[in-house]
C-alpha atoms as a PDB file:
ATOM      1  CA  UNK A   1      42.871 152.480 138.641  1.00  0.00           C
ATOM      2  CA  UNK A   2      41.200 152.697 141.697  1.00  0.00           C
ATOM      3  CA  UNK A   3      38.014 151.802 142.574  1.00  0.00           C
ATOM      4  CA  UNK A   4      35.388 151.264 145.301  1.00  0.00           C
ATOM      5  CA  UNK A   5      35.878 147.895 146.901  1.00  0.00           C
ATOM      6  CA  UNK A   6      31.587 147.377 146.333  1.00  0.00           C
ATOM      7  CA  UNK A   7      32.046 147.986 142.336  1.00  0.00           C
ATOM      8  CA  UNK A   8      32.569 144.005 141.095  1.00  0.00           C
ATOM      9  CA  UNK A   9      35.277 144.040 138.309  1.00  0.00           C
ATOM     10  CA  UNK A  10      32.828 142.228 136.027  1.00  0.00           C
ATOM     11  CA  UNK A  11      30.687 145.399 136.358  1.00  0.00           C
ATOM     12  CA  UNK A  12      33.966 147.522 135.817  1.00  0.00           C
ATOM     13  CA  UNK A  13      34.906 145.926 132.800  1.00  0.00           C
ATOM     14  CA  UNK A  14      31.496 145.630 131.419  1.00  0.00           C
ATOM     15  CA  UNK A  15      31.277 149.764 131.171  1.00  0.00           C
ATOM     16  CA  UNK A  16      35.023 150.031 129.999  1.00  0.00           C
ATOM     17  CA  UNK A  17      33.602 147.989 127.205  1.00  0.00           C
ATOM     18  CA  UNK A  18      29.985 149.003 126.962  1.00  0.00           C
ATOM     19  CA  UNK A  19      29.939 152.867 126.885  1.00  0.00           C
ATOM     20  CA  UNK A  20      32.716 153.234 124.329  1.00  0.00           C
ATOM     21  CA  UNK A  21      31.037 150.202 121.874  1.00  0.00           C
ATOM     22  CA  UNK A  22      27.428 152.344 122.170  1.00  0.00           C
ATOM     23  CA  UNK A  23      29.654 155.663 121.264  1.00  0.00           C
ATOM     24  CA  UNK A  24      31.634 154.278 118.301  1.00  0.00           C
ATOM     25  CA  UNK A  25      28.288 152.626 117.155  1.00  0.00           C
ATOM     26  CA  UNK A  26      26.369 156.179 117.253  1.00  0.00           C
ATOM     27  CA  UNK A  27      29.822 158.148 115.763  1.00  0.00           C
ATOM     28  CA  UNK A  28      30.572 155.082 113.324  1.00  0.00           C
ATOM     29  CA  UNK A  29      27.274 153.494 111.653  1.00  0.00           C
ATOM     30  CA  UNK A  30      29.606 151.720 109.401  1.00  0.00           C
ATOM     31  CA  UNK A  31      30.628 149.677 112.342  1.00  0.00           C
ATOM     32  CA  UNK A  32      27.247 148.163 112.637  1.00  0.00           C
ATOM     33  CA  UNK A  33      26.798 146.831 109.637  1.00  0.00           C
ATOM     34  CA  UNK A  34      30.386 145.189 109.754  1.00  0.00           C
ATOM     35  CA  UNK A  35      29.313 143.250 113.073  1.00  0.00           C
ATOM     36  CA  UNK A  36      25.764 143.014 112.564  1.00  0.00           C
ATOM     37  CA  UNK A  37      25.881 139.260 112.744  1.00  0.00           C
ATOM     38  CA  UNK A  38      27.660 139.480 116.350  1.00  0.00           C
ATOM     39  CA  UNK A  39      26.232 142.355 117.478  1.00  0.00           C
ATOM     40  CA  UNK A  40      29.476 143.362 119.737  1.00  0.00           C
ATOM     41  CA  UNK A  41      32.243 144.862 119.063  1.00  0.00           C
ATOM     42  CA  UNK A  42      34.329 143.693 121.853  1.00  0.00           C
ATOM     43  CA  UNK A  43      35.247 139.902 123.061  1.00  0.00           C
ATOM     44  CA  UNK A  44      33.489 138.950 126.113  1.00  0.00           C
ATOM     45  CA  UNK A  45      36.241 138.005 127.717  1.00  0.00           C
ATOM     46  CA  UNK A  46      39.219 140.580 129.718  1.00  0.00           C
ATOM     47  CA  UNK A  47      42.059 140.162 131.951  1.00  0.00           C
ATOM     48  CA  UNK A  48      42.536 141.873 135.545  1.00  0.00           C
ATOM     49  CA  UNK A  49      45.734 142.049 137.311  1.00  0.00           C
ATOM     50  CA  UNK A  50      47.420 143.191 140.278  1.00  0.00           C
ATOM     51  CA  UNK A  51      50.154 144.923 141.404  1.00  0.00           C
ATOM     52  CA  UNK A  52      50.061 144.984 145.067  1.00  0.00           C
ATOM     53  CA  UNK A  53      51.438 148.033 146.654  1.00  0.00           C
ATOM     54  CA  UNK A  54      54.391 148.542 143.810  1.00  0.00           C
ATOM     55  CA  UNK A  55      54.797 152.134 143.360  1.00  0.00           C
ATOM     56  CA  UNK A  56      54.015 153.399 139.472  1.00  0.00           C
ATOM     57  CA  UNK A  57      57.902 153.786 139.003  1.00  0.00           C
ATOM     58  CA  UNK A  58      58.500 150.275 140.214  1.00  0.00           C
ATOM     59  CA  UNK A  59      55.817 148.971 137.957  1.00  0.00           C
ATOM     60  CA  UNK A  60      57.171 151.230 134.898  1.00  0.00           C
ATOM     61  CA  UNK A  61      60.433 149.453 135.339  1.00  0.00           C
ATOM     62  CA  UNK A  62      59.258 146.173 135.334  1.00  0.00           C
ATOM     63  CA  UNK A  63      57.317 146.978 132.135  1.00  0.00           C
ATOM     64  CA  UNK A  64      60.084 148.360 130.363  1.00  0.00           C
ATOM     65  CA  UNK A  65      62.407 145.266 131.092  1.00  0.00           C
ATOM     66  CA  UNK A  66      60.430 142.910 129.765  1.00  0.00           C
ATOM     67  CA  UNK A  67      61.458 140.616 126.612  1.00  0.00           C
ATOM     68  CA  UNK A  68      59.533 142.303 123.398  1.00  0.00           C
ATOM     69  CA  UNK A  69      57.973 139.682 121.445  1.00  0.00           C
ATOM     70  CA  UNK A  70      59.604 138.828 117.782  1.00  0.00           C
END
Protein backbone atom coordinates (compact mmCIF):
# COMPACT_ATOMS: atom_id res chain seq x y z
CA UNK A 1 0.00 0.00 0.00
CA UNK A 2 1.12 3.19 -0.85
CA UNK A 3 0.33 6.26 0.43
CA UNK A 4 1.00 10.02 0.61
CA UNK A 5 3.84 10.70 2.97
CA UNK A 6 1.24 13.75 4.69
CA UNK A 7 -1.59 10.91 5.43
CA UNK A 8 -0.47 9.83 9.33
CA UNK A 9 -0.93 5.98 9.61
CA UNK A 10 -3.15 6.55 12.65
CA UNK A 11 -5.48 8.37 10.19
CA UNK A 12 -4.91 5.40 7.65
CA UNK A 13 -5.83 2.84 9.92
CA UNK A 14 -8.61 4.69 11.51
CA UNK A 15 -10.67 4.61 7.91
CA UNK A 16 -9.50 0.93 7.16
CA UNK A 17 -11.40 0.38 10.33
CA UNK A 18 -14.05 3.06 10.38
CA UNK A 19 -15.78 2.95 6.93
CA UNK A 20 -16.17 -0.82 6.81
CA UNK A 21 -17.56 -0.93 10.82
CA UNK A 22 -20.30 2.04 9.66
CA UNK A 23 -21.10 -0.35 6.43
CA UNK A 24 -21.49 -3.70 8.24
CA UNK A 25 -23.48 -1.73 10.95
CA UNK A 26 -26.01 -0.24 8.17
CA UNK A 27 -25.95 -3.92 6.07
CA UNK A 28 -25.95 -5.94 9.51
CA UNK A 29 -28.31 -4.33 12.34
CA UNK A 30 -27.83 -7.51 14.16
CA UNK A 31 -24.31 -6.46 14.73
CA UNK A 32 -25.36 -3.58 16.82
CA UNK A 33 -27.17 -5.04 19.18
CA UNK A 34 -24.36 -7.75 19.75
CA UNK A 35 -21.79 -4.82 20.60
CA UNK A 36 -24.06 -2.33 21.87
CA UNK A 37 -22.26 -2.22 25.17
CA UNK A 38 -18.80 -1.41 23.27
CA UNK A 39 -20.04 0.34 20.63
CA UNK A 40 -17.04 -0.85 18.14
CA UNK A 41 -16.59 -3.48 16.34
CA UNK A 42 -12.94 -3.38 15.91
CA UNK A 43 -9.96 -3.27 18.69
CA UNK A 44 -8.39 0.01 18.91
CA UNK A 45 -5.30 -1.15 18.53
CA UNK A 46 -3.30 -2.32 14.77
CA UNK A 47 0.06 -3.18 13.68
CA UNK A 48 2.14 -1.38 10.76
CA UNK A 49 5.12 -2.82 9.20
CA UNK A 50 7.68 -2.35 6.71
CA UNK A 51 9.29 -3.86 4.08
CA UNK A 52 11.80 -1.53 2.77
CA UNK A 53 12.40 -1.72 -0.88
CA UNK A 54 11.84 -5.80 -1.07
CA UNK A 55 10.22 -6.49 -4.26
CA UNK A 56 6.49 -8.29 -3.85
CA UNK A 57 8.19 -11.65 -4.99
CA UNK A 58 10.88 -11.30 -2.39
CA UNK A 59 8.32 -10.54 0.24
CA UNK A 60 5.96 -13.54 -1.07
CA UNK A 61 8.87 -15.80 -0.41
CA UNK A 62 9.60 -14.80 2.84
CA UNK A 63 5.90 -15.25 3.71
CA UNK A 64 5.62 -18.56 2.40
CA UNK A 65 8.77 -19.87 4.37
CA UNK A 66 7.72 -19.07 7.45
CA UNK A 67 7.05 -21.76 10.38
CA UNK A 68 2.97 -22.26 10.45
CA UNK A 69 1.83 -22.17 13.88
CA UNK A 70 0.52 -25.69 15.53
Amino acid sequence: MNIPPTVTLSRLVNSLKGVPSRRMRTEFPELVRHYHRANKLWSGSYFAGSVGGASISVLHQYIEQQNHPV
